[in-house]
Protein backbone atom coordinates (compact mmCIF):
# COMPACT_ATOMS: atom_id res chain seq x y z
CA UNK A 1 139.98 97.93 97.01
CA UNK A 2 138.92 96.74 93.13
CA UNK A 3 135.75 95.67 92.73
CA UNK A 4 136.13 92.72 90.40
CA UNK A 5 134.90 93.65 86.87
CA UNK A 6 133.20 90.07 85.73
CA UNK A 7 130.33 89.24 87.61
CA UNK A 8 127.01 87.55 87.75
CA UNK A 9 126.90 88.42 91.64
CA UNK A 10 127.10 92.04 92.99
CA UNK A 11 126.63 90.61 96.45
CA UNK A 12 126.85 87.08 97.89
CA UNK A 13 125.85 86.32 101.50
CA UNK A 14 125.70 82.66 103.65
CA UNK A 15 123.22 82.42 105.91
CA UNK A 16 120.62 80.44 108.32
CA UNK A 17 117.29 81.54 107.44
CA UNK A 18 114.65 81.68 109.94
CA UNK A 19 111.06 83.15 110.55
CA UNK A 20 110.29 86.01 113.62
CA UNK A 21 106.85 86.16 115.34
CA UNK A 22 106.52 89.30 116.90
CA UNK A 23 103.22 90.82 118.90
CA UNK A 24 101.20 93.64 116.51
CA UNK A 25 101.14 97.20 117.98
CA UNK A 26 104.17 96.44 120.49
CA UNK A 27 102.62 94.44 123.11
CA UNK A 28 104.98 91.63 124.79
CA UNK A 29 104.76 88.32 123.89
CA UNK A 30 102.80 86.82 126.94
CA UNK A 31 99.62 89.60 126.58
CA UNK A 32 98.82 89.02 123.04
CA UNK A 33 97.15 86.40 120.84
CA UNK A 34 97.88 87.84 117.29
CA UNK A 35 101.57 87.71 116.24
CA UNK A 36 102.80 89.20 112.72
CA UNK A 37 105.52 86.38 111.00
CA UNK A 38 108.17 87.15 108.90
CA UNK A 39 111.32 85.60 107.01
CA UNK A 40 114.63 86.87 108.67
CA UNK A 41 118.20 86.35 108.75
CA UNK A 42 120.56 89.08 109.44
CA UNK A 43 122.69 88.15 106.29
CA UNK A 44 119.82 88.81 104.57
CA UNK A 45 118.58 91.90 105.84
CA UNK A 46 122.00 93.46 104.84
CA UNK A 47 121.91 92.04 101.22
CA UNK A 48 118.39 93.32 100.72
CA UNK A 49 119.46 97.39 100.47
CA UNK A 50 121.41 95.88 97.32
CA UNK A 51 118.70 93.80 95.96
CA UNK A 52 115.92 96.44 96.45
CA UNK A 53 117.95 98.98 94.72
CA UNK A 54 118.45 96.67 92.23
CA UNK A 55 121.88 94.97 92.83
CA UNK A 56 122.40 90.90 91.30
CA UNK A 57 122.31 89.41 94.95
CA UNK A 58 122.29 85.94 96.11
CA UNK A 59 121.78 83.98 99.70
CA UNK A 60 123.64 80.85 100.07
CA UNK A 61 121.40 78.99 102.66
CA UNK A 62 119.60 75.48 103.70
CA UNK A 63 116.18 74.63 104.01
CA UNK A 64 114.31 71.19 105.25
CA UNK A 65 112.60 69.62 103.10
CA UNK A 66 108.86 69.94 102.44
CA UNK A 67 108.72 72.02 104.96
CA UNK A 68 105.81 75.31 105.30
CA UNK A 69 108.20 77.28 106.73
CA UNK A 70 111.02 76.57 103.94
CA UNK A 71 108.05 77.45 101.56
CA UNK A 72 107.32 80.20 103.26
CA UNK A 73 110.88 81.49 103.27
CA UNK A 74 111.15 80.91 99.54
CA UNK A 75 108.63 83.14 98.84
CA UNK A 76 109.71 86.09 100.83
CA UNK A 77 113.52 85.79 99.19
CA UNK A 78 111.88 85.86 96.08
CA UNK A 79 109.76 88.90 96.85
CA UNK A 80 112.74 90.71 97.83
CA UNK A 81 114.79 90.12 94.59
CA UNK A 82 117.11 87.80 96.53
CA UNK A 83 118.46 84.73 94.45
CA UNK A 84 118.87 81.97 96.50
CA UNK A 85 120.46 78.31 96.41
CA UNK A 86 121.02 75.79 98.98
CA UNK A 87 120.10 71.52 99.53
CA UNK A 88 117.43 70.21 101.14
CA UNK A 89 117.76 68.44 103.86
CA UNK A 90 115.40 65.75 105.19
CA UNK A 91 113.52 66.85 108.52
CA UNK A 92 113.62 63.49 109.82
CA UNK A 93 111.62 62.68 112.66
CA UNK A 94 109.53 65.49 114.53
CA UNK A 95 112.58 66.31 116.74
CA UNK A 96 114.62 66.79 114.14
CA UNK A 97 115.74 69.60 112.18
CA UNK A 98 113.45 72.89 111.81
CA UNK A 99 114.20 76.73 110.73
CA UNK A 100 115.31 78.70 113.77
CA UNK A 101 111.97 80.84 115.31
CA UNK A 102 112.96 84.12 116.66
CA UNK A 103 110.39 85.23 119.34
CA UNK A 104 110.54 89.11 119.12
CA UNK A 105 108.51 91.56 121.95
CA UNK A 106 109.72 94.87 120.04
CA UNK A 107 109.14 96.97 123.38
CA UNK A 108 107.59 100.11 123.35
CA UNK A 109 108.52 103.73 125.17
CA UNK A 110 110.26 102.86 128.23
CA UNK A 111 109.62 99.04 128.70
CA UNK A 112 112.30 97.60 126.66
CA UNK A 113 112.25 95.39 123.58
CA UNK A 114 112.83 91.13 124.69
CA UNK A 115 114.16 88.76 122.29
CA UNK A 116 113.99 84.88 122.58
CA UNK A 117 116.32 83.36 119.73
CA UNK A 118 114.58 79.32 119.58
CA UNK A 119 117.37 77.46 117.43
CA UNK A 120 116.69 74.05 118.53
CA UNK A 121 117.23 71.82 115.98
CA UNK A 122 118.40 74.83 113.30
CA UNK A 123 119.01 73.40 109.73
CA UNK A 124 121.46 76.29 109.45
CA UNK A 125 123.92 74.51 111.67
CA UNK A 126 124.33 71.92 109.07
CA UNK A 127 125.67 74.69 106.37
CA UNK A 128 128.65 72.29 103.93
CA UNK A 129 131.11 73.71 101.78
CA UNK A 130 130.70 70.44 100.35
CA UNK A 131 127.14 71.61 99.50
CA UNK A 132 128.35 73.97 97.24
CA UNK A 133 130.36 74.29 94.09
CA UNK A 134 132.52 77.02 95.46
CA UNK A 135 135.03 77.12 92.22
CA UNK A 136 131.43 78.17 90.03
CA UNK A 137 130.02 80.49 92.28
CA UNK A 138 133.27 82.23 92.67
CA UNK A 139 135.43 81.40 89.67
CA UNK A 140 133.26 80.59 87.00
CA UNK A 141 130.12 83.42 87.74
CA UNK A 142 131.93 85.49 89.82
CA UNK A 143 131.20 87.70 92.94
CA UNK A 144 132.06 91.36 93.74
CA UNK A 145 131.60 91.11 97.43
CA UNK A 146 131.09 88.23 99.89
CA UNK A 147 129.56 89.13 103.38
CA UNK A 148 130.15 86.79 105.68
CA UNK A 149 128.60 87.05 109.98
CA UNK A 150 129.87 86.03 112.57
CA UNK A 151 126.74 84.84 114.12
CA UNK A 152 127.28 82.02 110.98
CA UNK A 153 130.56 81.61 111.20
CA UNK A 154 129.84 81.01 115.36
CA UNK A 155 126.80 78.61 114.87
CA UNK A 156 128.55 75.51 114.81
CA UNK A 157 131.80 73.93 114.04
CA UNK A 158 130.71 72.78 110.53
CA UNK A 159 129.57 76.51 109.68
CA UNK A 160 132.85 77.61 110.84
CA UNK A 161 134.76 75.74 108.23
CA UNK A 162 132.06 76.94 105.96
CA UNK A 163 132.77 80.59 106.51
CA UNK A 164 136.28 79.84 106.41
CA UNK A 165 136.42 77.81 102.95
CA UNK A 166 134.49 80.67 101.61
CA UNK A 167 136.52 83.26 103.08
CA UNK A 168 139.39 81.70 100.59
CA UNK A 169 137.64 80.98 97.91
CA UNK A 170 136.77 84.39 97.36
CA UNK A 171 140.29 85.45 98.22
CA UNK A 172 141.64 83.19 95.41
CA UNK A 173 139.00 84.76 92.99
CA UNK A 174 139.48 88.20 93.58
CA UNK A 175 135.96 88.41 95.46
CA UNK A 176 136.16 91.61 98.23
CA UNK A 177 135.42 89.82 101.82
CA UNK A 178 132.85 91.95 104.35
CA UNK A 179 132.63 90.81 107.81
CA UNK A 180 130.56 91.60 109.94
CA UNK A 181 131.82 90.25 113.42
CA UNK A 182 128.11 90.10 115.57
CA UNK A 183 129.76 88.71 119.25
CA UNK A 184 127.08 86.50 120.47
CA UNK A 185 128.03 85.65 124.07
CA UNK A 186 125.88 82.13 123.69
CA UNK A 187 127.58 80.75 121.16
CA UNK A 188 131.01 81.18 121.96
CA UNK A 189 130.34 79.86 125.40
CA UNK A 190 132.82 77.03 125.71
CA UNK A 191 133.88 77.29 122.04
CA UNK A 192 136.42 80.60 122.39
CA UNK A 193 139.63 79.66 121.69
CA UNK A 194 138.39 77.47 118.35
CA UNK A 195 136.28 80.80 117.15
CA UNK A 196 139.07 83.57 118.34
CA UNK A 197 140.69 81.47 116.01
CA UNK A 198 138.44 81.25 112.83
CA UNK A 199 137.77 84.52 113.32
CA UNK A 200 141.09 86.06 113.50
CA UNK A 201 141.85 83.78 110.28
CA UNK A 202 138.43 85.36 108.61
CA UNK A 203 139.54 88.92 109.59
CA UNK A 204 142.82 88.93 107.87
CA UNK A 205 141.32 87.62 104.56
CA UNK A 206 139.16 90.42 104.84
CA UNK A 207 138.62 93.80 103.20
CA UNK A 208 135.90 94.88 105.18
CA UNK A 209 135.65 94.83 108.64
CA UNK A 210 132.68 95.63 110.76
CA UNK A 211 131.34 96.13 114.36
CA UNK A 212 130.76 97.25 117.51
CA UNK A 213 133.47 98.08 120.67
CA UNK A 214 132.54 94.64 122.35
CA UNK A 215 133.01 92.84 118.71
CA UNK A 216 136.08 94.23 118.28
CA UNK A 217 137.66 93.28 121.76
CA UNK A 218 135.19 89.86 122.36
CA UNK A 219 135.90 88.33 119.38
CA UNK A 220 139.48 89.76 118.35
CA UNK A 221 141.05 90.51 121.75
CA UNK A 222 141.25 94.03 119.96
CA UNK A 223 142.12 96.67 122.95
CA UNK A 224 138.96 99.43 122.41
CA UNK A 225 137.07 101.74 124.87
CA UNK A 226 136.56 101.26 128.58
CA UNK A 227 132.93 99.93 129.09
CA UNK A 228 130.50 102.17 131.73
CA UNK A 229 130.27 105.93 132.58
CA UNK A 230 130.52 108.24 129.30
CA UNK A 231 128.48 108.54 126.80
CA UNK A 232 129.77 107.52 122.92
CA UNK A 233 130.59 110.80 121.90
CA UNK A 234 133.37 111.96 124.47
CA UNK A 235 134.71 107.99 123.79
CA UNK A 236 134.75 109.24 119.75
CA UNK A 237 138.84 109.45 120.30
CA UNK A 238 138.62 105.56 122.04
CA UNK A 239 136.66 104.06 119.26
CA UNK A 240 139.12 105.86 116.83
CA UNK A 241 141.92 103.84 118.65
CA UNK A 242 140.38 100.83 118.80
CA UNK A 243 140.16 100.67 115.25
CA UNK A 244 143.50 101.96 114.63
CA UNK A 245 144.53 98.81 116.73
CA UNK A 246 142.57 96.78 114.48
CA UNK A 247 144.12 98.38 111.28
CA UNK A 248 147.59 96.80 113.27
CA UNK A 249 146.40 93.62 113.66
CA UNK A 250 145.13 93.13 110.12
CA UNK A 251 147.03 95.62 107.55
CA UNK A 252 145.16 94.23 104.67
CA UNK A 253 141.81 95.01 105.78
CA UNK A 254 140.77 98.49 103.98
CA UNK A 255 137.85 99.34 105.42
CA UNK A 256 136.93 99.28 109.17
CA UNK A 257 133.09 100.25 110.02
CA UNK A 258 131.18 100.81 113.56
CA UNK A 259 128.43 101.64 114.51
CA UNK A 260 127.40 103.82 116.90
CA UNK A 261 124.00 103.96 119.23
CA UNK A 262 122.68 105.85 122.34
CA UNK A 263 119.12 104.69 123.56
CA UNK A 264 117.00 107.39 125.03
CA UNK A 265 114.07 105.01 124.79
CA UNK A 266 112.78 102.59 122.46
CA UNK A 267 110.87 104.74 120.10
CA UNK A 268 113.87 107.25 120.24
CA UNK A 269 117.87 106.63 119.32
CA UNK A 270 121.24 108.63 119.19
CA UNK A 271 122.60 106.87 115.36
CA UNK A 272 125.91 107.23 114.66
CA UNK A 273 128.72 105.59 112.93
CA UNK A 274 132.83 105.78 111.94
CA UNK A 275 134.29 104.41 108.54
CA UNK A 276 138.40 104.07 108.69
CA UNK A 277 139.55 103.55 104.97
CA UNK A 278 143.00 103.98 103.49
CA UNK A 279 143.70 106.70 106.26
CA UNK A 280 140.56 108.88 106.29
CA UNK A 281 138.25 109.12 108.97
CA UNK A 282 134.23 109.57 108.29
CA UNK A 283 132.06 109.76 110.59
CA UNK A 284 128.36 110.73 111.15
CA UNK A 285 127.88 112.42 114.03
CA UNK A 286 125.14 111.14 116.58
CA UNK A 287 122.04 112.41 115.64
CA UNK A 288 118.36 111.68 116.74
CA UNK A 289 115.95 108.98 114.59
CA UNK A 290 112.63 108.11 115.55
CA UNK A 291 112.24 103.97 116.14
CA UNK A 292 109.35 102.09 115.10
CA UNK A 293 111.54 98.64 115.54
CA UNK A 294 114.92 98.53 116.11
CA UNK A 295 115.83 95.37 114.92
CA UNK A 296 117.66 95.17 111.87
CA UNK A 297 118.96 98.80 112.32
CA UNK A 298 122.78 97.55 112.55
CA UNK A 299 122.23 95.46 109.32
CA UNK A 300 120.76 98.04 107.29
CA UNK A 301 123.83 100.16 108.16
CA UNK A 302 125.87 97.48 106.55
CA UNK A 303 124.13 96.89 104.06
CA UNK A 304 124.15 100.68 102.95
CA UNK A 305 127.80 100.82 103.51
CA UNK A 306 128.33 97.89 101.06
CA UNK A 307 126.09 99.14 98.29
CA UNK A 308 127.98 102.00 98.46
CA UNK A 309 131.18 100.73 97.72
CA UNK A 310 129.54 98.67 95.13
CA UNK A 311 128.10 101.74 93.76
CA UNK A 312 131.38 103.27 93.25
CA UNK A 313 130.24 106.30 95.36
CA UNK A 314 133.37 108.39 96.73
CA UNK A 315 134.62 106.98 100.40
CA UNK A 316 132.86 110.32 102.13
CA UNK A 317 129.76 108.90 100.87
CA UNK A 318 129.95 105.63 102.26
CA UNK A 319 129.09 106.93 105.96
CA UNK A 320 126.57 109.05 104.67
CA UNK A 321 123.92 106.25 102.63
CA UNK A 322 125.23 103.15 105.11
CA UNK A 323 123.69 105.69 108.42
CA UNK A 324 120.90 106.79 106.26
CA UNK A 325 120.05 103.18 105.40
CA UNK A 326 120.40 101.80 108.96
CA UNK A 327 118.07 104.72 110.40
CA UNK A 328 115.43 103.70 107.12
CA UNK A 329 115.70 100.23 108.76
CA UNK A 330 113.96 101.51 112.04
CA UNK A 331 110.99 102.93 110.26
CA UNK A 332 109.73 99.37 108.91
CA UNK A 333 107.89 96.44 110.82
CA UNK A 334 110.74 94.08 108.85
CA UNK A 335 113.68 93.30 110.36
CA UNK A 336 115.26 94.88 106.56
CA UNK A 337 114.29 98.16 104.64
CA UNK A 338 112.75 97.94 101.76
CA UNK A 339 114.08 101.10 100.24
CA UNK A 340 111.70 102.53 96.60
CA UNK A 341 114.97 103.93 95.70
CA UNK A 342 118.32 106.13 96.46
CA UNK A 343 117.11 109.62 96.82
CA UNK A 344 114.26 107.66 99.86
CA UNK A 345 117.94 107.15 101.35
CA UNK A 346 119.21 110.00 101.01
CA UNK A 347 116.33 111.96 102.11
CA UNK A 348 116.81 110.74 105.26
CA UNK A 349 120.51 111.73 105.36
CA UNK A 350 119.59 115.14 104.53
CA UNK A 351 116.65 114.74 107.28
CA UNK A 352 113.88 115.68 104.88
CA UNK A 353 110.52 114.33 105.37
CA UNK A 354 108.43 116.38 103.41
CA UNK A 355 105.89 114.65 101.39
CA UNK A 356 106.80 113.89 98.01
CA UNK A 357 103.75 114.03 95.67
């Protein structure tokens, strides 16, 4: 992979930004009358390892118009060194459009975490190429890396072209392509042979490719492990082949990425993960992290593993900051980390937590 050498843009990401409302000190959602609120997007919570480290980042997004919420969003992108552009789009009447609410019961010890994703009326869904001048961003600024999600690229038919026109673009500018796959079972419902087939398109533009068993096989009919029974380490040779598989399927794709999770309970995880690039296998070997909310945990991997490679770090690194930065992701109340710098990172990897003074 060459990271292209003029750029205003380390890292670019398209997204549908929301807000979560979650209940303090881990109660569920129906026992509680004070909720903590946030900005999220899962796009977003990748690109912020890059732009709290200090990486040019920007999110390529929609917001409606005169809207609290939008306002609120704004604010918390800016906070978090995050560039951002994207139209505004007229709510219309009060059933009309909205930012997505994600209504988040983080669990606690054995009762696990519930999620309700509320998307009615998501101004996401509306995401145009024709919103954006794709030839500047890519061409005339320039962009190292694009990530691109599936949960975008599966959130309607007009954000499907989106993620496709981008997935060229960048091609044609010599902009690396990340994507992440993120199966969503609802949104493919009735819609699987038009994704399978955006996706498979958005895979082989890609240099980066990045998920779980179930995204591999759900959304790429890739062959991968045999669900039930054993746990992820005696399937470490079935993963392996799964993403060998993969590497068939799409030879230009350099870099394959998975991550890897066992859930003793909620406050306490197994974290693991595998990189495949050029030939060489990494991996990072289940070990034990402490939870404090798990959400966001998968994103922060990602987002390690791409300022990483942006870094220039050698390959063997790459495992190493992208599991460090994924368990660092667990310890905050934010879906993203918010890491002070490297060596907070790579504390972790080296499992000290000695205070610093």
């Amino acid at each position: 992979m060459q990271l292209k050498k003029n750029f205003k843009y380390s890292l670019i990401v398209p997204t549908s930004m929301g807000v979560r409302i979650t209940p303090v000190n881990g109660q569920p959602v129906y026992s509680t009358n004070l909720f903590q609120m946030q900005a999220t997007s899962a796009e977003t919570n990748v690109a912020s390892i890059s732009s709290y480290l200090g990486l040019p980042t920007k999110v390529l997004t929609t917001f409606v118009k005169d809207s609290p919420i939008a306002k609120f969003i704004k604010a918390d992108l800016r906070a978090r060194n995050l560039d951002y552009e994207g139209v505004e789009v007229e709510q219309g009447d009060p059933w009309g459009y909205r930012h997505q609410f994600n209504i988040a019961d983080s669990g606690y010890g054995t009762r696990g975490p519930r999620v309700q994703n509320d998307r009615a009326g998501e101004v996401g869904k509306t995401l145009n190429v024709k919103d954006f001048d794709l030839e500047r961003i890519f061409g005339t600024e320039g962009v190292q890396i694009v990530h691109l999600s599936g949960l975008i690229a599966a959130l309607s038919p007009e954000t499907s072209h989106f993620c496709l026109e981008i997935a060229r673009f960048a091609k044609k500018h010599g902009t690396l392509i990340s994507f992440d796959l993120n199966h969503r079972a609802t949104f493919w419902k009735g819609r699987e042979e038009e994704l399978h087939k955006a996706f498979t398109e958005i895979a082989s533009l890609s240099d980066i490719l990045i998920g779980n068993e179930e995204d591999f096989q759900l959304c790429l009919s890739v062959k991968g492990p045999e669900a039930g029974g054993e746990n992820i380490e005696d399937t470490m040779d079935a993963f392996k082949g799964m993403i060998l598989n993969a590497k068939k399927m799409f030879p230009n794709v350099s870099v394959f990425a998975n991550t890897l999770r066992e859930v003793i309970s909620v406050n306490e995880h197994l974290w693991g993960g595998i990189v495949y690039e050029n030939g060489n296998w990494h991996v990072a070997p289940m070990r034990k992290i402490v939870v404090l909310d798990r959400i966001g945990g998968g994103d922060g991997f990602v987002g390690g593993l791409l300022y990483s490679i942006l870094k220039g770090m050698p390959s063997e690194k790459w495992i190493q900051f992208a599991w460090a930065s994924g368990a660092l992701a667990t310890t905050f109340l934010t879906d993203y980390a918010q890491p002070a710098d490297e060596d907070m990172i790579w504390s972790i990897w080296k499992g000290n937590a000695r205070v610093q003074r």
